[in-house]
C-alpha atoms as a PDB file:
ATOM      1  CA  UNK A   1      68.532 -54.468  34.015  1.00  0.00           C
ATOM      2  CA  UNK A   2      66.215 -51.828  34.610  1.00  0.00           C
ATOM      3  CA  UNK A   3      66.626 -48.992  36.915  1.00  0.00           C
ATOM      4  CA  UNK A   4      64.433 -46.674  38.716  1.00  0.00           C
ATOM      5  CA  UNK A   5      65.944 -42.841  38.023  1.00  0.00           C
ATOM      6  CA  UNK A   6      66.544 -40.902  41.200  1.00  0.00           C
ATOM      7  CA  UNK A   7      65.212 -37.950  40.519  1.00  0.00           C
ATOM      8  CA  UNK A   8      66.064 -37.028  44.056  1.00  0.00           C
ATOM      9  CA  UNK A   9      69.472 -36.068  43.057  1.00  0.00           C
ATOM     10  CA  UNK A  10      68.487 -32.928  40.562  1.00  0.00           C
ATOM     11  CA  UNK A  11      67.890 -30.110  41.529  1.00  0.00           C
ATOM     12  CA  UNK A  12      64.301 -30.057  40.190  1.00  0.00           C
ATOM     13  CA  UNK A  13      63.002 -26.560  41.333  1.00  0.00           C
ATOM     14  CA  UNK A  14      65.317 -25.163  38.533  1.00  0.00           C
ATOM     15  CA  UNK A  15      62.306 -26.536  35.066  1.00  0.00           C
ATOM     16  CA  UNK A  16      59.330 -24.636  34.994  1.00  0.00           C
ATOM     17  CA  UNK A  17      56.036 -26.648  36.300  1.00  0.00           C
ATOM     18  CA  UNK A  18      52.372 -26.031  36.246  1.00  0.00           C
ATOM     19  CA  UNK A  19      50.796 -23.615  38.480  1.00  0.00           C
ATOM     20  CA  UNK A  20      49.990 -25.362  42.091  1.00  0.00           C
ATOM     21  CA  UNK A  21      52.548 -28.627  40.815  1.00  0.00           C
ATOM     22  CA  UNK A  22      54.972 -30.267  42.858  1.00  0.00           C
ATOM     23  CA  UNK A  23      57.169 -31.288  40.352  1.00  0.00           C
ATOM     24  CA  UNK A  24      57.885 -30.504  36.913  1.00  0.00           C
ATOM     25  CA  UNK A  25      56.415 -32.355  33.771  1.00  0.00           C
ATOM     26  CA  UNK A  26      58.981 -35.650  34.298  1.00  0.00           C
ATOM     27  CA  UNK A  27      60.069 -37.942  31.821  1.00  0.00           C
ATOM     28  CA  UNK A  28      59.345 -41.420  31.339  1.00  0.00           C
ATOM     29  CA  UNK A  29      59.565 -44.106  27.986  1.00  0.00           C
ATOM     30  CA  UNK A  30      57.692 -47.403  27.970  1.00  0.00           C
ATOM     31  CA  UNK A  31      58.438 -48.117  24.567  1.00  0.00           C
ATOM     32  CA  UNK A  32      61.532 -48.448  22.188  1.00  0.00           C
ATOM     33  CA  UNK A  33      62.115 -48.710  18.551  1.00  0.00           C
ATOM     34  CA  UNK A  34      59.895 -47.882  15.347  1.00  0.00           C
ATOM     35  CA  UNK A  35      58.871 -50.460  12.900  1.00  0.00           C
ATOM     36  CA  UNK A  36      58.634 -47.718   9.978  1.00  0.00           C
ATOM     37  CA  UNK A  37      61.206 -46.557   8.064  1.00  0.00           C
ATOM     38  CA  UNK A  38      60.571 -43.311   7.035  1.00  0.00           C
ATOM     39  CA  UNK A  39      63.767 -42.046   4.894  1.00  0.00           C
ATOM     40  CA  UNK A  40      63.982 -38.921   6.827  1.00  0.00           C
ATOM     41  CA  UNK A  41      63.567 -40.402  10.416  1.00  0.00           C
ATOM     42  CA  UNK A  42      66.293 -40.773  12.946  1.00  0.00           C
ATOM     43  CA  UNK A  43      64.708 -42.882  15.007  1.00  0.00           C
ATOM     44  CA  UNK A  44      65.402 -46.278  13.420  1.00  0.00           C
ATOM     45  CA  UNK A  45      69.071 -45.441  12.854  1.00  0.00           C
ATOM     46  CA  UNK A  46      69.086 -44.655  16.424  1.00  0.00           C
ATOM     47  CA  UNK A  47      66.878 -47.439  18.191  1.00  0.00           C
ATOM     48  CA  UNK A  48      66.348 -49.838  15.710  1.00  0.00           C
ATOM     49  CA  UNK A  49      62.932 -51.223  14.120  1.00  0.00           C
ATOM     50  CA  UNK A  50      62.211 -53.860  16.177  1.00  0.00           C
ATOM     51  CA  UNK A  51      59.269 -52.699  18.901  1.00  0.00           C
ATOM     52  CA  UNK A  52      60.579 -53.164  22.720  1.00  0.00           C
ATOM     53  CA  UNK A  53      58.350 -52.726  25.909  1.00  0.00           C
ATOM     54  CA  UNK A  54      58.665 -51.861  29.030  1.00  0.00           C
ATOM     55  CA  UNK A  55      56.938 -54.443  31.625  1.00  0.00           C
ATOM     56  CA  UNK A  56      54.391 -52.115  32.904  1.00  0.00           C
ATOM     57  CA  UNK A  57      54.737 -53.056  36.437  1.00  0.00           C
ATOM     58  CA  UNK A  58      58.360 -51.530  36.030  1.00  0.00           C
ATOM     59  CA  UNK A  59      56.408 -48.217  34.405  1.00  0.00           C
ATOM     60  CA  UNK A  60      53.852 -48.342  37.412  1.00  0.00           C
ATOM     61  CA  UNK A  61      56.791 -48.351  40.214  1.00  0.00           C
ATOM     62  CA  UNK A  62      58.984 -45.878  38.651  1.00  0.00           C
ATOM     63  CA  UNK A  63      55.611 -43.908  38.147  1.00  0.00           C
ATOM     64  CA  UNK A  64      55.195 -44.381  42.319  1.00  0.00           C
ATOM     65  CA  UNK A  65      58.563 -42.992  42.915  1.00  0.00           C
ATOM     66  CA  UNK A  66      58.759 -40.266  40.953  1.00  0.00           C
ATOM     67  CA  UNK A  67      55.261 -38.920  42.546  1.00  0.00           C
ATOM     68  CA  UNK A  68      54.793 -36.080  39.400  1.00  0.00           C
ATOM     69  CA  UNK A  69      51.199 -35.347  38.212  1.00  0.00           C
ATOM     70  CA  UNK A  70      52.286 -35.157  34.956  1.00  0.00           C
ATOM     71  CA  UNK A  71      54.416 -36.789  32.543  1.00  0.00           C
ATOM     72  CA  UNK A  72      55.733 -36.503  28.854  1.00  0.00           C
ATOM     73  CA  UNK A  73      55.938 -40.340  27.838  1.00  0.00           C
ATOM     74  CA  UNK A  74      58.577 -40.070  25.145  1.00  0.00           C
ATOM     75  CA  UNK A  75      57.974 -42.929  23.221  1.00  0.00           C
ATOM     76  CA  UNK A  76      58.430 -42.443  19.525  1.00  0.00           C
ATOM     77  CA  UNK A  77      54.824 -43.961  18.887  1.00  0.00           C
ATOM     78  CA  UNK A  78      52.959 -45.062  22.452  1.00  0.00           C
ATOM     79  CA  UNK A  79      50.576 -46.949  20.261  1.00  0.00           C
ATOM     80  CA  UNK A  80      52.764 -49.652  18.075  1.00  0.00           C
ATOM     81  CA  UNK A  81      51.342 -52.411  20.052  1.00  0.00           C
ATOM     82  CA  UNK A  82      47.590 -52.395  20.793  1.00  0.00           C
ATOM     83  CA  UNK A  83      47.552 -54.411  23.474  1.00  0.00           C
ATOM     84  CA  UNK A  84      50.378 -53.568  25.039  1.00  0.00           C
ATOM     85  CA  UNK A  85      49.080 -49.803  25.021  1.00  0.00           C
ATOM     86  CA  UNK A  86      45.373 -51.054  26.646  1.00  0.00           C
ATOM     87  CA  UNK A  87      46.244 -52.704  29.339  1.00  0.00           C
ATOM     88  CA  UNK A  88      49.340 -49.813  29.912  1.00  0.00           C
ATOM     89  CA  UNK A  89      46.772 -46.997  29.920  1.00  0.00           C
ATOM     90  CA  UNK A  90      44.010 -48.909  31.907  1.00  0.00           C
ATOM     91  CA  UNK A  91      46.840 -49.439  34.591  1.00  0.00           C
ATOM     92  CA  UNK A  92      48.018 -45.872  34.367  1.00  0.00           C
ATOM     93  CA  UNK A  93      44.910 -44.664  35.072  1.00  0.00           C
ATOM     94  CA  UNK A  94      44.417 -45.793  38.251  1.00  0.00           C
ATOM     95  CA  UNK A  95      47.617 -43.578  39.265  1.00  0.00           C
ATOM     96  CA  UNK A  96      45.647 -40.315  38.250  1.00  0.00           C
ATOM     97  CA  UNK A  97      48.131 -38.622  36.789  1.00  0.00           C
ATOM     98  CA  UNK A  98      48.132 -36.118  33.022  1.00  0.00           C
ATOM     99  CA  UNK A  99      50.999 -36.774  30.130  1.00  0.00           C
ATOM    100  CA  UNK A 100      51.052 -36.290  26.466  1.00  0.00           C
ATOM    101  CA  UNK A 101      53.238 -38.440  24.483  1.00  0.00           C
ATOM    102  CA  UNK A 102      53.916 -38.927  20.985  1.00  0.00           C
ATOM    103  CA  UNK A 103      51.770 -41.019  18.249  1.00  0.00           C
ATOM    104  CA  UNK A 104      51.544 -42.100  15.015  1.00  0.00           C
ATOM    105  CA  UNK A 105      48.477 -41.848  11.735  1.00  0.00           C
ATOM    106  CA  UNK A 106      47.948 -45.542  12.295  1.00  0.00           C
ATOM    107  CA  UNK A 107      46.312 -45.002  15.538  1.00  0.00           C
ATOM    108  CA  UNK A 108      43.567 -44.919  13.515  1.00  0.00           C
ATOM    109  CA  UNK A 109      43.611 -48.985  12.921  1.00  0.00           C
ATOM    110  CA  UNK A 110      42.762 -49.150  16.561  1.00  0.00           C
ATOM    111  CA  UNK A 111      40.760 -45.778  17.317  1.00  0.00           C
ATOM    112  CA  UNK A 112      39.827 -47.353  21.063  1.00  0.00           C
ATOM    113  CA  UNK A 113      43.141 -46.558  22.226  1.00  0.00           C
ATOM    114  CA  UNK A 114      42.608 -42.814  21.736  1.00  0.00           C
ATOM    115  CA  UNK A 115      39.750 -42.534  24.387  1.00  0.00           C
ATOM    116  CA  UNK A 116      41.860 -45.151  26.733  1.00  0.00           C
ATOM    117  CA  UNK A 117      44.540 -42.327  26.340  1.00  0.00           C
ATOM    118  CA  UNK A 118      42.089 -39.865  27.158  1.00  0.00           C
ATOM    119  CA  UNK A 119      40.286 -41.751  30.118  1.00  0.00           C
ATOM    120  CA  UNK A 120      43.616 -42.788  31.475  1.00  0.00           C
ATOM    121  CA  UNK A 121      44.789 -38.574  31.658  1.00  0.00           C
ATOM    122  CA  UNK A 122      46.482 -37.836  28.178  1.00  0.00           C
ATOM    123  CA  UNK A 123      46.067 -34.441  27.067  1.00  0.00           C
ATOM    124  CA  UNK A 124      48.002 -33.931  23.916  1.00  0.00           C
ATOM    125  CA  UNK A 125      49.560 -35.884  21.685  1.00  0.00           C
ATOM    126  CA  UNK A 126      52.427 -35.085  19.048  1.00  0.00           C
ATOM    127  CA  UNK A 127      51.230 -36.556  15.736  1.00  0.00           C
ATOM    128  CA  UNK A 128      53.789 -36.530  12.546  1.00  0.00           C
ATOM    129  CA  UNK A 129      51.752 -36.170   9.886  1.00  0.00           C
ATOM    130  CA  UNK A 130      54.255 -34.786   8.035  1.00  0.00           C
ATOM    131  CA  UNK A 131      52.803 -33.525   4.428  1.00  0.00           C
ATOM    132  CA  UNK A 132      49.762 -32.920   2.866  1.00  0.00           C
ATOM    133  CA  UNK A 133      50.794 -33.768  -0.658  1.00  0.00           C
ATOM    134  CA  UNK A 134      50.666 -37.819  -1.249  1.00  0.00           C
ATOM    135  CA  UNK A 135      53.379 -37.690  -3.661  1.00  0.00           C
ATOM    136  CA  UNK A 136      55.857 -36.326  -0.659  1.00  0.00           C
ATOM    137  CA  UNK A 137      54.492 -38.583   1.810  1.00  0.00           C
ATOM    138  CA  UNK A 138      54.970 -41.782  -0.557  1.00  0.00           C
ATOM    139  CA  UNK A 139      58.585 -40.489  -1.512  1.00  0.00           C
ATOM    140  CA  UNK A 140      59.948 -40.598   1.969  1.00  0.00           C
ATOM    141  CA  UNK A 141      58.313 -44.123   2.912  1.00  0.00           C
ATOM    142  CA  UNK A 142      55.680 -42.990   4.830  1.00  0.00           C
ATOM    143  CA  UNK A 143      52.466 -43.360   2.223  1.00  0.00           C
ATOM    144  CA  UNK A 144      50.684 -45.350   5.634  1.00  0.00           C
ATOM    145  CA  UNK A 145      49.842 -41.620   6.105  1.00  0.00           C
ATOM    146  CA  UNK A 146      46.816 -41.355   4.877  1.00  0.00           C
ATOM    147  CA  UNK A 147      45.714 -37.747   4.373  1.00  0.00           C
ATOM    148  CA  UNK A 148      41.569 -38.219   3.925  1.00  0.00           C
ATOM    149  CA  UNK A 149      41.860 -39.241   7.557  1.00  0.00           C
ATOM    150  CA  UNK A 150      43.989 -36.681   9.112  1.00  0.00           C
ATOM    151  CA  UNK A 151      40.080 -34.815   9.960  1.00  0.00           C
ATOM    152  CA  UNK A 152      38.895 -37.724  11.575  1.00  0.00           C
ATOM    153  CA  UNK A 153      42.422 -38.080  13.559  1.00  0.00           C
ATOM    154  CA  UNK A 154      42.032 -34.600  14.615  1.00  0.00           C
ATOM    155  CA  UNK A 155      38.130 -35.122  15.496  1.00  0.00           C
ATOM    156  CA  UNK A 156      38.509 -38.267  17.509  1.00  0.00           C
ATOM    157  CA  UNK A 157      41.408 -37.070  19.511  1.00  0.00           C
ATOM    158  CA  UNK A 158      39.656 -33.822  20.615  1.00  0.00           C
ATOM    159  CA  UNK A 159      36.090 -36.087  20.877  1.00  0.00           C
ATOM    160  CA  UNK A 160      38.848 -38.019  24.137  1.00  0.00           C
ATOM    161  CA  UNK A 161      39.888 -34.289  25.303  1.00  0.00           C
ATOM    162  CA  UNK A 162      43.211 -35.147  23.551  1.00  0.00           C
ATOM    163  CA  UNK A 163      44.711 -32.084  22.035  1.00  0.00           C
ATOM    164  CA  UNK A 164      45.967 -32.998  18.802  1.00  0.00           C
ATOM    165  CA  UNK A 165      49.746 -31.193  18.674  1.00  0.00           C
ATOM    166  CA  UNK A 166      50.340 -31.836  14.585  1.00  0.00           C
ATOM    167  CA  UNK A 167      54.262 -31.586  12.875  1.00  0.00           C
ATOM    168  CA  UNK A 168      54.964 -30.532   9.119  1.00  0.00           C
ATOM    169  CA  UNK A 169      57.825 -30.836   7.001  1.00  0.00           C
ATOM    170  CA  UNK A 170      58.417 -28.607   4.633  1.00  0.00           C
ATOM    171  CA  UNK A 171      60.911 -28.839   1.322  1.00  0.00           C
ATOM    172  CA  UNK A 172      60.141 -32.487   0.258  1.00  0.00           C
ATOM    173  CA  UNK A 173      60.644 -32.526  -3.215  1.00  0.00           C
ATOM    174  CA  UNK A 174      57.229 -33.759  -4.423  1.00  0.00           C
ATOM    175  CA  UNK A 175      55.639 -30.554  -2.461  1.00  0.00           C
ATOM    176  CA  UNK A 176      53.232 -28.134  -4.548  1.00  0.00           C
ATOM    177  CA  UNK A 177      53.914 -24.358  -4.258  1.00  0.00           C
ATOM    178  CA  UNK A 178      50.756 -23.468  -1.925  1.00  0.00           C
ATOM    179  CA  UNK A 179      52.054 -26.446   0.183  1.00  0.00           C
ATOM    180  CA  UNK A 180      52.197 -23.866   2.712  1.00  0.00           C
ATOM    181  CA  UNK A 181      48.667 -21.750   2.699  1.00  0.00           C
ATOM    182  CA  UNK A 182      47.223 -25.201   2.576  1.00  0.00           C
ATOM    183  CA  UNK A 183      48.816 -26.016   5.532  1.00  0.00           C
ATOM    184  CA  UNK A 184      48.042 -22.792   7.534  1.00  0.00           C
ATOM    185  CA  UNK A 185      44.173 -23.445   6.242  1.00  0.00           C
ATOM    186  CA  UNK A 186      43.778 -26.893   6.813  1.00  0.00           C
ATOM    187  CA  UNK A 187      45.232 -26.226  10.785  1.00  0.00           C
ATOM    188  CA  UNK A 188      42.533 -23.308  10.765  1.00  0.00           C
ATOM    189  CA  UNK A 189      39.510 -25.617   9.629  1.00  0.00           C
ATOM    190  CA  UNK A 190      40.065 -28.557  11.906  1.00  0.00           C
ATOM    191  CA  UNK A 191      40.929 -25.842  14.552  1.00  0.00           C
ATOM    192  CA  UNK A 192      44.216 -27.187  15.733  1.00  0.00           C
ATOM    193  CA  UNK A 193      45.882 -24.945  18.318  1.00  0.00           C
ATOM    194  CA  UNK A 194      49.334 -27.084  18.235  1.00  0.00           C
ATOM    195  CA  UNK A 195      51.850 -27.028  15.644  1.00  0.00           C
ATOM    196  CA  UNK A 196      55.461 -27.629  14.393  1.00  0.00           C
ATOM    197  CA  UNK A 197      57.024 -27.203  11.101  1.00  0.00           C
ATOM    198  CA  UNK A 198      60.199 -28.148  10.195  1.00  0.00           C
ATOM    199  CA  UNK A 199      62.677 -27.584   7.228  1.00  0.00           C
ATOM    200  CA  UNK A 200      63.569 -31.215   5.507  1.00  0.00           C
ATOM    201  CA  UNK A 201      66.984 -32.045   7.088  1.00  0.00           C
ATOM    202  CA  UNK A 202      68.944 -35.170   5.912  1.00  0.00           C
ATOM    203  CA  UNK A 203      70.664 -35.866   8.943  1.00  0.00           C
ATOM    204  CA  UNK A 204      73.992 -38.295   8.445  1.00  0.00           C
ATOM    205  CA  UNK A 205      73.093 -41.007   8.518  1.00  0.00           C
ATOM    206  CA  UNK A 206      69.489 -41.381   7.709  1.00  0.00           C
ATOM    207  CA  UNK A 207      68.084 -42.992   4.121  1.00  0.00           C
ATOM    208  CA  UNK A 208      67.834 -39.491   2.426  1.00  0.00           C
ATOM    209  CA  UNK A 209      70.687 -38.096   3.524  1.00  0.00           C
ATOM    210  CA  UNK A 210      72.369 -41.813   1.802  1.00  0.00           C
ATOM    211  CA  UNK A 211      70.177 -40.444  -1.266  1.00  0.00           C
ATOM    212  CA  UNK A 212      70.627 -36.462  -1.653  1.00  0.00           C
ATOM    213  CA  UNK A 213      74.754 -37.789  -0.708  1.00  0.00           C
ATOM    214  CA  UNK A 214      74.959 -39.724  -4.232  1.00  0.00           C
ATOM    215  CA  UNK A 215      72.667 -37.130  -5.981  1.00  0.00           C
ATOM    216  CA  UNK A 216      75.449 -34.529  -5.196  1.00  0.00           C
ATOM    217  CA  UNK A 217      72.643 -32.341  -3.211  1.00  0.00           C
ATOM    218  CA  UNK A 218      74.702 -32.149  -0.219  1.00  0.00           C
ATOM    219  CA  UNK A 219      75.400 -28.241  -0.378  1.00  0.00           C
ATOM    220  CA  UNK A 220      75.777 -27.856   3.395  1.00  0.00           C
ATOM    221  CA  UNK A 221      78.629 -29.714   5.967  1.00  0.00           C
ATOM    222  CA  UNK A 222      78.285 -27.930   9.075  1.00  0.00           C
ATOM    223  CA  UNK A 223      75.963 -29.735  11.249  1.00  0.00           C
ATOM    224  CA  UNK A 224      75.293 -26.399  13.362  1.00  0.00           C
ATOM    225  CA  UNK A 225      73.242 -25.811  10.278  1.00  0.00           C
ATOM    226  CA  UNK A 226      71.211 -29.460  10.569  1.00  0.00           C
ATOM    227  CA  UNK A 227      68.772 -28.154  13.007  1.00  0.00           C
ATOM    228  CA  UNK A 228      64.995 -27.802  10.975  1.00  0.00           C
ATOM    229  CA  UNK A 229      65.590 -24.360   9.795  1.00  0.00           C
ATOM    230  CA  UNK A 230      68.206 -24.521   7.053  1.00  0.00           C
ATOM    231  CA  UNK A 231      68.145 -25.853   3.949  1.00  0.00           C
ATOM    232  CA  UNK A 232      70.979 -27.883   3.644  1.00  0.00           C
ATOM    233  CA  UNK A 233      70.197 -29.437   0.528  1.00  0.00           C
ATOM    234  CA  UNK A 234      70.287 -28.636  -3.648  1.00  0.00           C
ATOM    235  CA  UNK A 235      65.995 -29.102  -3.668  1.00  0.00           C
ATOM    236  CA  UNK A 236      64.723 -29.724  -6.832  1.00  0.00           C
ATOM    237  CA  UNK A 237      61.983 -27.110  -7.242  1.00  0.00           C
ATOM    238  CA  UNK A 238      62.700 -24.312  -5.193  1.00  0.00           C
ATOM    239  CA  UNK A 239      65.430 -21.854  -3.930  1.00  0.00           C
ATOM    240  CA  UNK A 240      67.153 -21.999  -1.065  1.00  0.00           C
ATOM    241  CA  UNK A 241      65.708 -18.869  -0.122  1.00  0.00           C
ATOM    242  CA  UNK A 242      62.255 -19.451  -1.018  1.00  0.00           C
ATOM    243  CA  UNK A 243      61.559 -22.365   1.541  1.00  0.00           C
ATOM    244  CA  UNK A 244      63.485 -20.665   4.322  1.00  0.00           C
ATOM    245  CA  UNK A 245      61.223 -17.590   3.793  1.00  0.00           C
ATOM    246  CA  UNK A 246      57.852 -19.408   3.212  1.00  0.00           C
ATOM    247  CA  UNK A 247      58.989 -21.324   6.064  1.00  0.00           C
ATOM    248  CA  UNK A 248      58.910 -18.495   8.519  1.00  0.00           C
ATOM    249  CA  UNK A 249      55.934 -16.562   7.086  1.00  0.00           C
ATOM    250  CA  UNK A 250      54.144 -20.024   7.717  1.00  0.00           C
ATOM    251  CA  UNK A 251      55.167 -20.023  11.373  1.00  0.00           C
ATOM    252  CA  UNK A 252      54.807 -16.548  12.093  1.00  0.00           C
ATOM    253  CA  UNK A 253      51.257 -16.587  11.081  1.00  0.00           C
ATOM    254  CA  UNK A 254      50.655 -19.676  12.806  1.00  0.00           C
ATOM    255  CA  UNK A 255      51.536 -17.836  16.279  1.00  0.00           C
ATOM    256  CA  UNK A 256      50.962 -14.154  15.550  1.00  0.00           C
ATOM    257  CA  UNK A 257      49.489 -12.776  18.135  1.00  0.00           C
ATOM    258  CA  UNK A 258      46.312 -12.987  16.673  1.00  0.00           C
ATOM    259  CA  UNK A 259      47.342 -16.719  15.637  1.00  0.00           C
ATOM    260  CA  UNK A 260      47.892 -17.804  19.668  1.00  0.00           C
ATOM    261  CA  UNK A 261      44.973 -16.153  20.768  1.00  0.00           C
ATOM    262  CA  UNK A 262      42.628 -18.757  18.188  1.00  0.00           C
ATOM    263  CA  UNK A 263      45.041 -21.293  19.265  1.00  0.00           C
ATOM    264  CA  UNK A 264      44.772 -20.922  23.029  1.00  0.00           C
ATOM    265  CA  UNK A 265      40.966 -20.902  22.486  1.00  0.00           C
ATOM    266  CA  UNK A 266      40.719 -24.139  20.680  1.00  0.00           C
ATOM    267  CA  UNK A 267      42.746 -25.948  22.988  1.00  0.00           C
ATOM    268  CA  UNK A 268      40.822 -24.654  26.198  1.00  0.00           C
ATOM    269  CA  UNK A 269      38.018 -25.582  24.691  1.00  0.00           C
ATOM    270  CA  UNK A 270      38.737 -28.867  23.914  1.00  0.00           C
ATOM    271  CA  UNK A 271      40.240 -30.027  27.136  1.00  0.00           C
ATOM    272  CA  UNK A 272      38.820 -31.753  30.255  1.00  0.00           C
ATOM    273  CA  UNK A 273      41.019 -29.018  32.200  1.00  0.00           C
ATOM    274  CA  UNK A 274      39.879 -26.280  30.818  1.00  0.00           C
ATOM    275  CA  UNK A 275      41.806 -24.083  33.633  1.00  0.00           C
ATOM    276  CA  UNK A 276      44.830 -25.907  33.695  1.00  0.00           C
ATOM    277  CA  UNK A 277      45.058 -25.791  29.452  1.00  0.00           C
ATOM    278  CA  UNK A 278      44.811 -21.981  29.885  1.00  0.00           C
ATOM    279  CA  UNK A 279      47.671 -21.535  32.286  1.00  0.00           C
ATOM    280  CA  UNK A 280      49.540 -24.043  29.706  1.00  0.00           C
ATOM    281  CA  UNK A 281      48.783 -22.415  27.132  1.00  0.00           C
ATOM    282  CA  UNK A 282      49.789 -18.868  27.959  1.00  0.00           C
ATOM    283  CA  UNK A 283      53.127 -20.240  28.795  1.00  0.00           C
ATOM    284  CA  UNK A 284      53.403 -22.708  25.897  1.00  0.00           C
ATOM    285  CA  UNK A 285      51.829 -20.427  23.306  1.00  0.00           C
ATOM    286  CA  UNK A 286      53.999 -17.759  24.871  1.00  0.00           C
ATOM    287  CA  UNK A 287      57.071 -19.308  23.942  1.00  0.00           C
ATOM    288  CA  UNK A 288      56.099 -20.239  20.917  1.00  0.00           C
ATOM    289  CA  UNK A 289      55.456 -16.593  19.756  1.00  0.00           C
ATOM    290  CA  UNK A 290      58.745 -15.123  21.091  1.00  0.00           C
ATOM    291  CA  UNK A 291      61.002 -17.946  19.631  1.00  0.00           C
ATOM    292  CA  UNK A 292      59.502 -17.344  15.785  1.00  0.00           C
ATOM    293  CA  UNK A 293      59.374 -13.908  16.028  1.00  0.00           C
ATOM    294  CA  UNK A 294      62.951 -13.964  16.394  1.00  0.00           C
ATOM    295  CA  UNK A 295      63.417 -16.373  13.781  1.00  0.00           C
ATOM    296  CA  UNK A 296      64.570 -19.414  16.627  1.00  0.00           C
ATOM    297  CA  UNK A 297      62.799 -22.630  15.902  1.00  0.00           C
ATOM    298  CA  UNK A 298      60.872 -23.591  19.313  1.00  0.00           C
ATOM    299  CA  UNK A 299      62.102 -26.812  19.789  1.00  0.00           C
ATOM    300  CA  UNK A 300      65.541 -25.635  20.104  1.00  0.00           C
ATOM    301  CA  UNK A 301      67.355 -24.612  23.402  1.00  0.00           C
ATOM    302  CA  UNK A 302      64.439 -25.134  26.167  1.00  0.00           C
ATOM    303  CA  UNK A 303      61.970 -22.818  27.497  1.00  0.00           C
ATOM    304  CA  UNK A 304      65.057 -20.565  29.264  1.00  0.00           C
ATOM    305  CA  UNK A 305      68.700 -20.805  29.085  1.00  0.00           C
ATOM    306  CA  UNK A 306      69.779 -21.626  33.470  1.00  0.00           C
ATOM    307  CA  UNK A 307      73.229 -20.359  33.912  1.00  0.00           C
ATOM    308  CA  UNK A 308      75.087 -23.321  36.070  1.00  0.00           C
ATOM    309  CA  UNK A 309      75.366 -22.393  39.888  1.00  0.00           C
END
């Protein structure tokens, strides 16, 4: 049975919102499950391949209760089923409302759904391209990335004021040594303003953790360590040492100072709330520069640490 969360009951004044907001950005999922089976991935291990959907006159009332203006859809890829997505972000829009959710490369198959998203009040979306060596990509089952379209991802998404909020993995064992220039360059030309990079981690349980666990490459137990920043793993053409470092030069440069001033630029640029998207990004890009100058991944404990009434 599905239930409708009462948000009522949380203290909600306690999450940062947007300037002039009611509410925070609140969560919602319409979707379930993942039919890929990337080896690194959690997801299927967690929710299963097969593809479930939410009726969307269940996501429309729970929508009307809540009463946010914006939303992070959580989904794991909002855009699995075409049809399912059209007719969710045609209904969606009526409610006039912003979220950013979370998508995959094969978007592209059906590129109409990106300016639905955009018509219908998405503003970002969190793309794992992962890689751009195809030797990595094809290693870890996810070769339907295809990298000569990554520039026409990026263009059509910004083309629907989408901005395009991109995730790398580094430490794959296929990767070539400037793996990480050509990263910072290739965000630079397409004049991306998001970004996430990530240390390979074979979390138990997943299809390369199965893998590196029969190679002997395990060289790390404590899971404290499993969090996208450690290498955890024997690799097979680099140091320990060497990715961890090139790791956090990559970041660092990515949001310098200098590096969040480009990025705040691009992204207020591109959106459809230009005014908004610079209030969001101060904060965002904010964040984002105090976490990885301190060597903390961004992802990892919130925006602020609440201490319990």
């Amino acid at each position: 049975e599905l239930l409708i969360p009462r948000w009522d009951t949380m203290d909600l004044s306690r999450y940062p919102r947007n300037p002039g907001a009611k509410l925070p950005s609140m969560p919602i999922f319409t979707t379930r499950g993942c039919p890929f089976g990337c080896k690194f991935c959690i997801v299927t291990k967690m929710n299963g391949k097969s593809y479930r959907t939410k009726p969307i006159a269940h996501v429309l009332q729970e929508l009307d209760q809540t009463r946010a203006d914006d939303y992070f859809i959580v989904d794991d890829n909002i855009a699995c089923f075409p049809e399912y997505s059209r007719e969710l972000f045609r209904s969606i829009r009526k409610r006039k409302i912003t979220w950013m959710s979370q998508i995959s490369t094969t978007v592209l198959n059906t590129p109409d759904l990106i300016d639905l998203a955009g018509k219908s009040g998405c503003y970002q979306l969190f793309v794992g391209v992962e890689s751009l060596s195809k030797a990595s990509l094809k290693n870890m089952n996810k070769g339907f990335n295809q990298i000569e379209k990554y520039e026409e991802l990026i263009a059509r998404m910004k083309k629907a004021g989408i901005s395009p909020f991109l995730s790398f993995i580094f430490g794959f064992d296929q990767d070539p040594v400037d793996q990480y220039e050509e990263t910072l360059k290739f965000l630079r030309k397409n004049r991306v303003g998001h970004a996430a990079f990530w240390i390979l981690t074979p979390n138990p349980g997943t299809d390369i953790h199965q893998e590196m666990e029969n190679e002997g490459r395990i060289i790390e137990r404590r899971l404290s360590l499993y969090d996208g920043t450690n290498v955890v793993y024997k690799s097979l053409n680099a140091s320990r040492e060497e990715i961890e470092k090139n790791f956090w030069k990559t970041y660092q440069s990515f949001y310098s100072f200098t590096g969040i001033m480009v990025n705040a630029f691009h992204n207020v640029m591109n959106s459809r709330r230009p005014l908004s998207e610079l209030f969001r990004n101060l904060f965002i890009q904010g964040h984002f520069w105090r976490k990885v100058a301190s060597f903390d991944h961004p992802f990892s404990g919130g925006f602020f640490k609440v201490s319990p009434p």
